[in-house]
N, C-alpha and C. Protein backbone atom coordinates (compact mmCIF):
# COMPACT_ATOMS: atom_id res chain seq x y z
N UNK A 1 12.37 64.00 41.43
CA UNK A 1 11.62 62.93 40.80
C UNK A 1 12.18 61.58 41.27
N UNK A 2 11.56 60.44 41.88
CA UNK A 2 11.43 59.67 42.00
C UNK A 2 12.03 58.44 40.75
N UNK A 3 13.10 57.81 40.97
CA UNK A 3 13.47 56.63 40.31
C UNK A 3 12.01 55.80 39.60
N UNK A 4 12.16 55.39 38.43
CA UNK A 4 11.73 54.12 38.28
C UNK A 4 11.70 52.74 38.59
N UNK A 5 13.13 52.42 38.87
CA UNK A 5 13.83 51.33 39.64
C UNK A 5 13.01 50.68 40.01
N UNK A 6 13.28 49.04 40.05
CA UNK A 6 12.49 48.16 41.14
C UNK A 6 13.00 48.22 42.57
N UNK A 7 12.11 48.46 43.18
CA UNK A 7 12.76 48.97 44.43
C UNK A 7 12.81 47.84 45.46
N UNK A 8 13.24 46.13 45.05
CA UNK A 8 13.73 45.33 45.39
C UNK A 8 15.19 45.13 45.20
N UNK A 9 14.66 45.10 43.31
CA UNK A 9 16.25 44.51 42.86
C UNK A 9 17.06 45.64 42.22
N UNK A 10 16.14 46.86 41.96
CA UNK A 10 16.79 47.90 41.74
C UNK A 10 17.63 47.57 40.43
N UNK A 11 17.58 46.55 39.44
CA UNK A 11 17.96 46.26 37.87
C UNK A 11 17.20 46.77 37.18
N UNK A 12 16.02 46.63 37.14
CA UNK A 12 15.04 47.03 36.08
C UNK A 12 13.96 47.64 36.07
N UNK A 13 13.14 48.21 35.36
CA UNK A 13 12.36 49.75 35.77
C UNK A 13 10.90 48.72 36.17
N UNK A 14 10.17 49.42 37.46
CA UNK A 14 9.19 48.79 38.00
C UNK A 14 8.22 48.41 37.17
N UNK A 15 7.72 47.46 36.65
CA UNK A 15 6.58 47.61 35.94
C UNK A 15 5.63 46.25 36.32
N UNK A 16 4.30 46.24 36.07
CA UNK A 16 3.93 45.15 36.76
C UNK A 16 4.61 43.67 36.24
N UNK A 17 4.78 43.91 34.61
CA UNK A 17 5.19 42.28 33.97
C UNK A 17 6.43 42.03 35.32
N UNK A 18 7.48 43.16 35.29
CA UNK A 18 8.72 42.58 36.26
C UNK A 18 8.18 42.10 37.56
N UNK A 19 7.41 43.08 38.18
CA UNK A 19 6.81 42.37 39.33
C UNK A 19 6.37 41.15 39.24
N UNK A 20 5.64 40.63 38.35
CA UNK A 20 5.36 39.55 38.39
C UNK A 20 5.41 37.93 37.66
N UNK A 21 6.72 38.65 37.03
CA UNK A 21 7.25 37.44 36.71
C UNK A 21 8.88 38.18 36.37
N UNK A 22 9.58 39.30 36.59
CA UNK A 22 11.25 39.52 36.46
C UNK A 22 12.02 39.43 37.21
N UNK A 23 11.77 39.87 38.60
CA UNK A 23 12.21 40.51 39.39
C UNK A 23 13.23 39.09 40.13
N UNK A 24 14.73 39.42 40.43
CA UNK A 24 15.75 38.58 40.58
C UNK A 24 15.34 38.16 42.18
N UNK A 25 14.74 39.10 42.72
CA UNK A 25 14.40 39.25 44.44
C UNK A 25 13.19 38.67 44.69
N UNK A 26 12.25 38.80 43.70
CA UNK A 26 11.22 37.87 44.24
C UNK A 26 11.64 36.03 43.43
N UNK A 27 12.38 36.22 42.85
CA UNK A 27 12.44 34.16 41.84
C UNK A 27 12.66 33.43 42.87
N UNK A 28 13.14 34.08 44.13
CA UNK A 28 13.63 32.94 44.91
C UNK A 28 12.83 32.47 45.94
N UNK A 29 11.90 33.22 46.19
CA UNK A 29 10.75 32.61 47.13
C UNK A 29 9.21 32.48 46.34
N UNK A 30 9.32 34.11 45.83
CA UNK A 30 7.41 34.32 45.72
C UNK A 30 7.30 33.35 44.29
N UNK A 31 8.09 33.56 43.33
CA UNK A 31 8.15 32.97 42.16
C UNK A 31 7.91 31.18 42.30
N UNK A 32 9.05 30.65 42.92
CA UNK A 32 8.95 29.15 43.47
C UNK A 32 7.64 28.64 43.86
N UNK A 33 6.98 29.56 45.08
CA UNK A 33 6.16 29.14 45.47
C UNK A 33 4.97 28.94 44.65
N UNK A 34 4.91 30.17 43.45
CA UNK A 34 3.64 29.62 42.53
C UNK A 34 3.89 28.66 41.45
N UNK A 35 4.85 28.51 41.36
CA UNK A 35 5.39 27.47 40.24
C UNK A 35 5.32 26.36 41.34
N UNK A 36 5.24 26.15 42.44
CA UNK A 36 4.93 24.47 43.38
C UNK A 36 4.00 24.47 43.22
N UNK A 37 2.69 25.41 43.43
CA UNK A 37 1.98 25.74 43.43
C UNK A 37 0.91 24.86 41.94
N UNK A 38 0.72 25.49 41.10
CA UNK A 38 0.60 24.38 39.73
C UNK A 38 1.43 22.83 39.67
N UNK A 39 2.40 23.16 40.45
CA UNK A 39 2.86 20.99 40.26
C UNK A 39 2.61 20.75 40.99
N UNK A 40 1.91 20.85 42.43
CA UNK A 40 1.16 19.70 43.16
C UNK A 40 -0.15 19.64 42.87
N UNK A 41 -0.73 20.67 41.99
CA UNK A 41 -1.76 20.27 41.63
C UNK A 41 -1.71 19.22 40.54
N UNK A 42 -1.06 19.36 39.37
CA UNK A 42 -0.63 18.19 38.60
C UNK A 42 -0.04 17.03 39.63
N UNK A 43 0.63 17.62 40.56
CA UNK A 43 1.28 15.81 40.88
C UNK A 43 -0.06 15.07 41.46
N UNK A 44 -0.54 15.71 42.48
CA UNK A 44 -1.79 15.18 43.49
C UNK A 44 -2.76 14.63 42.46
N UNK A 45 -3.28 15.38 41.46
CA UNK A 45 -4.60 14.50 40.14
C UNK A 45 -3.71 13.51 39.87
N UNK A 46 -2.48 13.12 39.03
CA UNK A 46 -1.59 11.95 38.79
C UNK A 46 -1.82 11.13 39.73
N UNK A 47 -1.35 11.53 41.22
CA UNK A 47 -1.65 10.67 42.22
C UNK A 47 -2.75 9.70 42.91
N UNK A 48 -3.78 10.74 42.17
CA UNK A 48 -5.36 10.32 42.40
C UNK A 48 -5.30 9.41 41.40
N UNK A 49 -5.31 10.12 40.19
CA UNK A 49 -5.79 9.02 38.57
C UNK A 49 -5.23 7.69 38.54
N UNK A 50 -3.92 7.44 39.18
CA UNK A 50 -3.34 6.13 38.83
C UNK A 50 -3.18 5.30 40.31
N UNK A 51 -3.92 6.24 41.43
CA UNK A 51 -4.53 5.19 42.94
C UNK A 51 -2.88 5.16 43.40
N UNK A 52 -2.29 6.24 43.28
CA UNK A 52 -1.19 5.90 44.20
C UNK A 52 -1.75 6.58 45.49
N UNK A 53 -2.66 7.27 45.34
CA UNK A 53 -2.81 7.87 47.17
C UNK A 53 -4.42 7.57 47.20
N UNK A 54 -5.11 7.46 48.01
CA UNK A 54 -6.65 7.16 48.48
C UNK A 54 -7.39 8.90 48.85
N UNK A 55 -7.06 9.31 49.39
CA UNK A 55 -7.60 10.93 49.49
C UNK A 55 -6.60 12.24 49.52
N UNK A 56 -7.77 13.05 48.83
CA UNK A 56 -7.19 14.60 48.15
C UNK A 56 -7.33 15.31 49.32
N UNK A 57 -6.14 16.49 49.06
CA UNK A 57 -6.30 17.73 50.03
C UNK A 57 -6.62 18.97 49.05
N UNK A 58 -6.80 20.48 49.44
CA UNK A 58 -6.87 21.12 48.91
C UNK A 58 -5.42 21.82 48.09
N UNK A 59 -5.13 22.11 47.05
CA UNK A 59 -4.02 21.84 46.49
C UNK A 59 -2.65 22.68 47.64
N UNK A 60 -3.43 24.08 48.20
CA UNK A 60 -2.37 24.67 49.29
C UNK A 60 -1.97 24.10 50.52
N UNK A 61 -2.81 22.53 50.59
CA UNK A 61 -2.23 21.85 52.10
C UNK A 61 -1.60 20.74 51.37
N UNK A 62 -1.60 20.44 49.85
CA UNK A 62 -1.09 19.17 49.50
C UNK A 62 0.62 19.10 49.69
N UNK A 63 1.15 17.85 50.27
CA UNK A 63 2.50 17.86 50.00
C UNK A 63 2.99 16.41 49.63
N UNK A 64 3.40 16.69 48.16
CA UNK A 64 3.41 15.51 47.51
C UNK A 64 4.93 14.68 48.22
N UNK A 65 4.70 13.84 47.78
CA UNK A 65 5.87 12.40 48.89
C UNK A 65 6.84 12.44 47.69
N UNK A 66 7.81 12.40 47.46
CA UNK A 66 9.12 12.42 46.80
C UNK A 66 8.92 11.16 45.87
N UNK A 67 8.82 10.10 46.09
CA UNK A 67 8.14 8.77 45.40
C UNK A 67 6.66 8.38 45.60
N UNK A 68 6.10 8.42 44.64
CA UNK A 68 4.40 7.25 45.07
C UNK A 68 4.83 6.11 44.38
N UNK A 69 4.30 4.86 44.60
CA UNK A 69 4.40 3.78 43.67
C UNK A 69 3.79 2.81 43.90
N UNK A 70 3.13 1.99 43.21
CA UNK A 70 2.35 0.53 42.75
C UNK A 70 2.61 0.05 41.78
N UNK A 71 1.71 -1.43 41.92
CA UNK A 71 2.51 -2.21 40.99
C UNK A 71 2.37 -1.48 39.36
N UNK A 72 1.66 -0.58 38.90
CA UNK A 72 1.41 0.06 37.40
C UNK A 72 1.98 1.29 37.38
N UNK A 73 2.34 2.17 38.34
CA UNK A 73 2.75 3.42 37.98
C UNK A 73 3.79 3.74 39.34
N UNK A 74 5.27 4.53 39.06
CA UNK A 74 6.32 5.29 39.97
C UNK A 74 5.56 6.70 39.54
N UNK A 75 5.73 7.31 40.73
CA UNK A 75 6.02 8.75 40.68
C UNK A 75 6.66 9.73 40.99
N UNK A 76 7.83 10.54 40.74
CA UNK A 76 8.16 11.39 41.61
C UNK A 76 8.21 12.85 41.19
N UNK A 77 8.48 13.06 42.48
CA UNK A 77 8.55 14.61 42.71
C UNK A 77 9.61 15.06 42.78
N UNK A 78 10.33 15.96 41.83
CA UNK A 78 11.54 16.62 41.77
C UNK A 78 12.76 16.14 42.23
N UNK A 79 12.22 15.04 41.47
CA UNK A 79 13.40 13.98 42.03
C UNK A 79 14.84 13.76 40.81
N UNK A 80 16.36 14.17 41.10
CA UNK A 80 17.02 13.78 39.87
C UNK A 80 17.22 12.46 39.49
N UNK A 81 17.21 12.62 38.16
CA UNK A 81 17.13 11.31 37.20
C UNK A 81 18.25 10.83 36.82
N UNK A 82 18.80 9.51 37.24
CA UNK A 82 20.44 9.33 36.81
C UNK A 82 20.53 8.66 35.69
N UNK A 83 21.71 9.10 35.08
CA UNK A 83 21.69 8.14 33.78
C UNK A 83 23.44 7.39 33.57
N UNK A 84 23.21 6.98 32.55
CA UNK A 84 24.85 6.54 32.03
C UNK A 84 25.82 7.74 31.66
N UNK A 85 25.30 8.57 31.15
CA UNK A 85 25.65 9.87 30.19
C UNK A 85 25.47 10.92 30.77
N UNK A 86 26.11 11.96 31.18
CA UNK A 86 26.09 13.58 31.83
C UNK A 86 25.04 13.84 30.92
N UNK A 87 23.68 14.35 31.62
CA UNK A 87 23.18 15.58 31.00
C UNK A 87 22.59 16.85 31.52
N UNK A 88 22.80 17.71 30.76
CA UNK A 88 22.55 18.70 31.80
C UNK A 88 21.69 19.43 32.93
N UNK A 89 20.16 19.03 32.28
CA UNK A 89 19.43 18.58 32.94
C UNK A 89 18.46 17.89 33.07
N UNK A 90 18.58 17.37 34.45
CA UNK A 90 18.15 15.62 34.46
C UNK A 90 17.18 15.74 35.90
N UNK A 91 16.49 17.14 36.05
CA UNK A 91 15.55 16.93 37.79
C UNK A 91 14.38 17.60 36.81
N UNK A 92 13.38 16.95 36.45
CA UNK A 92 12.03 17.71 35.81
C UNK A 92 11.02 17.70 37.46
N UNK A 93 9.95 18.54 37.27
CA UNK A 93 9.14 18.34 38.43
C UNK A 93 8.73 17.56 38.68
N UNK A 94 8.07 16.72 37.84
CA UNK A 94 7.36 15.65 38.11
C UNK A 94 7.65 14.34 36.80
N UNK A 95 8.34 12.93 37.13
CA UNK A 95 7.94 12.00 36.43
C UNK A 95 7.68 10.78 36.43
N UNK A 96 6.48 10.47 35.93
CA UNK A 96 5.36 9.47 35.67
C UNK A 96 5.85 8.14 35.07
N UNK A 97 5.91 7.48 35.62
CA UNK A 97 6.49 6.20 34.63
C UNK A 97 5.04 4.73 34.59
N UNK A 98 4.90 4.58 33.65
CA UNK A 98 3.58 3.81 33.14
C UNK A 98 4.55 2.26 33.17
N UNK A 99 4.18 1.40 34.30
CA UNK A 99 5.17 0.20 33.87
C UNK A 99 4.66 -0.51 32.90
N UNK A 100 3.67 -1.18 32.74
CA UNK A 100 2.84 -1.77 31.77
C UNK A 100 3.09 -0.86 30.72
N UNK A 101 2.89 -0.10 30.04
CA UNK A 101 3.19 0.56 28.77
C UNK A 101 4.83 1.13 28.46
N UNK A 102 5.51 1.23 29.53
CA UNK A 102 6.67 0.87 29.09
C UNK A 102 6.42 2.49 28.79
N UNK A 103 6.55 3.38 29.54
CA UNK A 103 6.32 4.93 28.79
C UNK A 103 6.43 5.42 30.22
N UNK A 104 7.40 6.71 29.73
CA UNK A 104 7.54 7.55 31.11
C UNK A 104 7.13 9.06 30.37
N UNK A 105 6.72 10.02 31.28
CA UNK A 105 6.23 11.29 30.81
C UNK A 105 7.27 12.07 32.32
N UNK A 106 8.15 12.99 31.28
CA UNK A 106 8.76 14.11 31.88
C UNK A 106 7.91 15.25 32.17
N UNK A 107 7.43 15.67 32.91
CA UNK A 107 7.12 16.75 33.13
C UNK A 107 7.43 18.11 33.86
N UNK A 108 7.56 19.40 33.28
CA UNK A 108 7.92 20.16 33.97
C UNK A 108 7.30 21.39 33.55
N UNK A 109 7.36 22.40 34.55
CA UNK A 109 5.93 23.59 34.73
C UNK A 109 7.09 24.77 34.88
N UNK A 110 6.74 25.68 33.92
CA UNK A 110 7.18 27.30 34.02
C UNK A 110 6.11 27.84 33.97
N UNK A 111 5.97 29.54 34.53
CA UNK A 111 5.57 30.38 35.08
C UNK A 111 6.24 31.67 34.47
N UNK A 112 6.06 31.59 33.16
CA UNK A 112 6.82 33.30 32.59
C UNK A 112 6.02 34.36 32.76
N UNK A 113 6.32 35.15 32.17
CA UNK A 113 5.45 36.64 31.57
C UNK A 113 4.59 36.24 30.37
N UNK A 114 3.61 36.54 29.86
CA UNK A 114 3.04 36.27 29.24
C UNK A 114 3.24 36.37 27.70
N UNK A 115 4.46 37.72 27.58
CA UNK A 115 4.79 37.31 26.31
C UNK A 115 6.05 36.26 26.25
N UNK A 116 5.89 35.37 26.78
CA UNK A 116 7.36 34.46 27.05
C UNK A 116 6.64 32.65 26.83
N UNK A 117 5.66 32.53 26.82
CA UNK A 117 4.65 31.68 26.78
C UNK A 117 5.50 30.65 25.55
N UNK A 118 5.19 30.86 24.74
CA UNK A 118 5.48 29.97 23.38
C UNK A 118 6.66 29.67 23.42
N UNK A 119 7.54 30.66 24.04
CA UNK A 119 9.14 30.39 24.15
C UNK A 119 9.63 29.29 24.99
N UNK A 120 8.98 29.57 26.17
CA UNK A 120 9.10 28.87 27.35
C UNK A 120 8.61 27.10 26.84
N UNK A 121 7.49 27.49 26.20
CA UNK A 121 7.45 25.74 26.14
C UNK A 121 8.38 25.25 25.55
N UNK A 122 8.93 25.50 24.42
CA UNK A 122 9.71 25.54 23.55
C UNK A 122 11.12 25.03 24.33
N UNK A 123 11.42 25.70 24.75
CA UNK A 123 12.42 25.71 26.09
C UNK A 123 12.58 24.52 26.52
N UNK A 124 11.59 24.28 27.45
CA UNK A 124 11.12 22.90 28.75
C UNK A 124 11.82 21.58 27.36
N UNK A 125 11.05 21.69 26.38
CA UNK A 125 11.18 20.86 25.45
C UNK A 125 12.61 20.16 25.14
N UNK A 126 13.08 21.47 24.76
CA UNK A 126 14.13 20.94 24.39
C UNK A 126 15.24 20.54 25.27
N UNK A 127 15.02 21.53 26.37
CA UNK A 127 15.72 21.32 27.99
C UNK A 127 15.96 19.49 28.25
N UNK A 128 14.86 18.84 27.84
CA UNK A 128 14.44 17.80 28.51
C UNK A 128 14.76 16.68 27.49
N UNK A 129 14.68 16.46 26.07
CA UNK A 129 15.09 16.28 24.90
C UNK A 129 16.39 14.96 25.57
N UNK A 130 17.88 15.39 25.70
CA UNK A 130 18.70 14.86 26.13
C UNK A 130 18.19 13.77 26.85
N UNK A 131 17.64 14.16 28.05
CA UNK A 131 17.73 13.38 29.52
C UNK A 131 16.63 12.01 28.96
N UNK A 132 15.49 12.72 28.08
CA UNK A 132 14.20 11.61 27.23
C UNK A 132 14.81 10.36 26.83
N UNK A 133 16.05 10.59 25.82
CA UNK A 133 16.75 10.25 24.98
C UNK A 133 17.43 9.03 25.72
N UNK A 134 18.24 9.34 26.72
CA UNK A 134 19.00 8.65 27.36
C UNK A 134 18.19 7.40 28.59
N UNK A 135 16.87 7.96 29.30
CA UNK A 135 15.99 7.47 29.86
C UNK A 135 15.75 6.58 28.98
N UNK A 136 15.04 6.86 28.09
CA UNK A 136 14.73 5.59 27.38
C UNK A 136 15.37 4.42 26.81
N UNK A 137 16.50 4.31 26.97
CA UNK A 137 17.47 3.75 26.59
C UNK A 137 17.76 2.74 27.59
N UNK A 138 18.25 3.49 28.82
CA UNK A 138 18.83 2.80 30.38
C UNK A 138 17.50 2.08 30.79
N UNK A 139 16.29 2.70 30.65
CA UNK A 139 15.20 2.26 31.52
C UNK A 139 14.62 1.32 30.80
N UNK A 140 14.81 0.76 29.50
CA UNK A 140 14.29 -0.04 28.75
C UNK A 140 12.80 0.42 28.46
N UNK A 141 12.59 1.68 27.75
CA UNK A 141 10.95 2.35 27.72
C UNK A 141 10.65 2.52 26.09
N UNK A 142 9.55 2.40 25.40
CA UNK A 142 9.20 2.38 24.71
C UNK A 142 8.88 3.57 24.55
N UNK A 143 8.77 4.72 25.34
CA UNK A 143 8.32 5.95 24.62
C UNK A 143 8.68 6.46 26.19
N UNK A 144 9.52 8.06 26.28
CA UNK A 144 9.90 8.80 27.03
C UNK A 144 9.27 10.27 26.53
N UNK A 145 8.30 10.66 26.65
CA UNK A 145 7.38 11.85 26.21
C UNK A 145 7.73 13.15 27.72
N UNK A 146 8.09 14.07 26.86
CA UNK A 146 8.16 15.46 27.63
C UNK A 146 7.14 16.56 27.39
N UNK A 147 6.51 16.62 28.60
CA UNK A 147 5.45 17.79 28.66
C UNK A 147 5.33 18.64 29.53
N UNK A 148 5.40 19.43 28.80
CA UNK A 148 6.00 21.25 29.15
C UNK A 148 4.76 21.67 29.83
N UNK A 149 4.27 22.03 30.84
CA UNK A 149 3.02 22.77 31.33
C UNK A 149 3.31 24.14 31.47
N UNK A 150 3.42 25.11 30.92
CA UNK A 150 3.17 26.38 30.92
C UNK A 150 2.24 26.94 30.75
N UNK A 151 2.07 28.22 32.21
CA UNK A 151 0.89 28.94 32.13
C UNK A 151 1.85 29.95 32.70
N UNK A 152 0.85 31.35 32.12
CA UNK A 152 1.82 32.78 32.10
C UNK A 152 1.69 32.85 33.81
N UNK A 153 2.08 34.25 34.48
CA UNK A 153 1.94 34.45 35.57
C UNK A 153 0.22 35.40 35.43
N UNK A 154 -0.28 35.51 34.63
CA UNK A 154 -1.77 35.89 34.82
C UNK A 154 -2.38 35.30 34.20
N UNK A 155 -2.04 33.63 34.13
CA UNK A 155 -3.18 32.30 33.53
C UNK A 155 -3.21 32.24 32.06
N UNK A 156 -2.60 33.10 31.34
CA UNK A 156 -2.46 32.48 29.98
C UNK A 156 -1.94 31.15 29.18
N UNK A 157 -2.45 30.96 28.88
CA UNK A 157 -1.72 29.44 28.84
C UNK A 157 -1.83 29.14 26.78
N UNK A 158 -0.52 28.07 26.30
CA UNK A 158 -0.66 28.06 24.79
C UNK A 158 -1.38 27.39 24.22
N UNK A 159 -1.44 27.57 23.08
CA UNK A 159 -3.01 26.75 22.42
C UNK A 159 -2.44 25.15 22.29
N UNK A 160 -1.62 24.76 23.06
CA UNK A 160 -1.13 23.10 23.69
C UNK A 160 -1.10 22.71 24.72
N UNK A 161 -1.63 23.60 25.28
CA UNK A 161 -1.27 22.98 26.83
C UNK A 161 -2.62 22.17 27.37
N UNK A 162 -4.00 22.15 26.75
CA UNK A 162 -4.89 20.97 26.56
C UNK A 162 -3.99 19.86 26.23
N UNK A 163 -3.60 20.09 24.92
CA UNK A 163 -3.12 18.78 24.63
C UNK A 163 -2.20 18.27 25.41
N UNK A 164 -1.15 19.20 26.23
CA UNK A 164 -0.08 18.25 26.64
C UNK A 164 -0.80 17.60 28.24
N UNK A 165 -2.02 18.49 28.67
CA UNK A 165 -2.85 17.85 29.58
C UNK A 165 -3.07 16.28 29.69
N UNK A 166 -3.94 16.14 28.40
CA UNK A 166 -4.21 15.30 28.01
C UNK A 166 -3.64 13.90 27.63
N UNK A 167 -1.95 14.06 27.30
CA UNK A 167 -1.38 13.02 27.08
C UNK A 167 -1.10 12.62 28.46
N UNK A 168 -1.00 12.91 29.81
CA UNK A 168 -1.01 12.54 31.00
C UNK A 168 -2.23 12.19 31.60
N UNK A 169 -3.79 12.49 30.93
CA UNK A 169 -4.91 11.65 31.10
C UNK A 169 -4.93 13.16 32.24
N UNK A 170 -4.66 13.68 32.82
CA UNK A 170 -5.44 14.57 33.71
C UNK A 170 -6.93 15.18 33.03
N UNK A 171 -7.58 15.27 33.97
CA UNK A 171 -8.92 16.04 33.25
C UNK A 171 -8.71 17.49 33.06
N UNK A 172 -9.39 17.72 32.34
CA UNK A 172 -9.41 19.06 31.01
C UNK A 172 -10.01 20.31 32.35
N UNK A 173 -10.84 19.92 33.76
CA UNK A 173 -11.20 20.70 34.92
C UNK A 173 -9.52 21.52 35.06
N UNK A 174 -8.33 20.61 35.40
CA UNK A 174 -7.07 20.83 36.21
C UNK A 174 -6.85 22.47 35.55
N UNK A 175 -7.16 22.93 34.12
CA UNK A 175 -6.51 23.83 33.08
C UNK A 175 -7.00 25.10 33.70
N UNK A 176 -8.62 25.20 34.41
CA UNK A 176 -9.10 25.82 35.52
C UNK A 176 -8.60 26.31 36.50
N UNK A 177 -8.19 25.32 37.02
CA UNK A 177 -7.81 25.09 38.90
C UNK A 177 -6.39 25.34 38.91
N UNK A 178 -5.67 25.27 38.06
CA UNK A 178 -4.00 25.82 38.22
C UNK A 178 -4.53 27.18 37.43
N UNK A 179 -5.15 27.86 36.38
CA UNK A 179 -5.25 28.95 36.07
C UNK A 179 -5.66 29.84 37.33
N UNK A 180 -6.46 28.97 38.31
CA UNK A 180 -7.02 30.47 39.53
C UNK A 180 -5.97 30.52 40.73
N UNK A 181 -5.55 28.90 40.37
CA UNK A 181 -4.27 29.14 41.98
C UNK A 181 -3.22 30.08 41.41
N UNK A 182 -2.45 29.53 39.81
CA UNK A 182 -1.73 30.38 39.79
C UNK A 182 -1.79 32.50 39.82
N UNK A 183 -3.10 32.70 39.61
CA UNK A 183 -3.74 34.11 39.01
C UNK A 183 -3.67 34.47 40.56
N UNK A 184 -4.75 33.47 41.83
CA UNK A 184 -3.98 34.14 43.01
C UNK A 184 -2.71 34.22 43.61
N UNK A 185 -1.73 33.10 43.27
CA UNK A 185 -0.33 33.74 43.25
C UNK A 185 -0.08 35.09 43.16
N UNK A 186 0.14 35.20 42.21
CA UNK A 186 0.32 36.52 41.21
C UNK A 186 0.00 37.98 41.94
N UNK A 187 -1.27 37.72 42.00
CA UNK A 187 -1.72 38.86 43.16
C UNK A 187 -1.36 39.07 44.70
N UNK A 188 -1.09 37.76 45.00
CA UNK A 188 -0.69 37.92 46.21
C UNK A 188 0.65 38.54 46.35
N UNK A 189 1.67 38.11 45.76
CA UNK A 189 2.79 38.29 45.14
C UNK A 189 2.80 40.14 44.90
N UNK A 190 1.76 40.42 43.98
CA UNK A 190 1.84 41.95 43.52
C UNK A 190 1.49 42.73 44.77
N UNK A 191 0.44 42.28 45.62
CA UNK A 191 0.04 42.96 47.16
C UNK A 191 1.09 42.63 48.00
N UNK A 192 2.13 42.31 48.03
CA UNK A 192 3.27 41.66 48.96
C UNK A 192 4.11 42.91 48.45
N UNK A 193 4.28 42.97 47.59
CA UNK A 193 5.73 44.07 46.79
C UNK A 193 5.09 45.21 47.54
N UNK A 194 3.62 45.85 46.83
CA UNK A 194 3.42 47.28 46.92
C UNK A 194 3.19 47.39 48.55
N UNK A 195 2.73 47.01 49.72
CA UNK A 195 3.21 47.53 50.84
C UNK A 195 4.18 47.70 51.24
């Protein structure tokens, strides 16, 4: 009889949830890539909505620039955030800083298993909590808001993640268009293992 084993990482018994969102052997490429995957689609609409860039690509040729900026809005991309104070972590995927409103939005995107959803936001949240705290302080900001974008690895997403859409002004379409890029991830990912 034949092992159960993942016959990558050989830790844990094959099952699709591990395939597609456990497995220690795929986090480091296949995993990454669908988790970029959903933040350039969030970064590129940001980029559009606030005219830091003039034309869109399709989200798999987009490659967002490390900084955008004009005179109303910075943006970056996985860029670390320095402060006065150690914290632990201080590189979110993407953040938005509103100069005129004096408001920056942390953002950062996980990709769990689907029963990991509620946790995970939960998580990002508090992950980010510290670094909010201290940003707002050094940067002189009136409001440092953290928003968690989580969607499972087969598009589930929590009954907030409209809303946390929404406090970044992206359109309510994006909740779509990262649900099918990330869902073909996933598959691609699961047809990659089983040959």
């Amino acid at each position: 009889m034949e092992s159960d084993q993942c016959r990558r990482c050989g830790d844990a018994r094959e099952t699709i949830e591990h395939i597609i969102s456990g497995c220690k052997v795929l986090a480091g490429n296949e995993y990454i890539e669908r988790h970029d995957t959903a933040a350039k689609i969030i970064h590129q609409e940001l980029a559009k909505e606030h005219h830091l860039i003039q034309t869109t690509n399709p989200h798999y040729k987009y490659k967002p620039e490390s900084i955008l900026e004009n005179e109303k809005h910075k943006l970056y991309w996985n860029r670390t955030m320095h402060t006065d104070k150690t914290v632990a972590h201080n590189r979110p995927d993407i953040t938005l800083i509103c100069k005129q409103e004096q408001t920056t939005y942390l953002i950062d995107i996980a990709i769990p298993g689907d029963t990991n959803v509620a946790a995970k936001e939960q998580e990002k949240v508090t992950k980010y909590i510290p670094l909010a705290v201290e940003m707002k302080e050094i940067w002189k900001q009136k409001k440092v808001i953290v928003i968690p974008v989580v969607i499972s690895a087969t598009g589930v997403t929590s009954k907030n993640f409209m809303r946390h859409i929404e406090k970044i002004k992206v359109p309510k379409y994006i909740h779509s268009i990262i649900q099918k890029a990330v869902i073909l991830k996933t598959a691609n990912t699961v047809r990659k293992f089983l040959q």
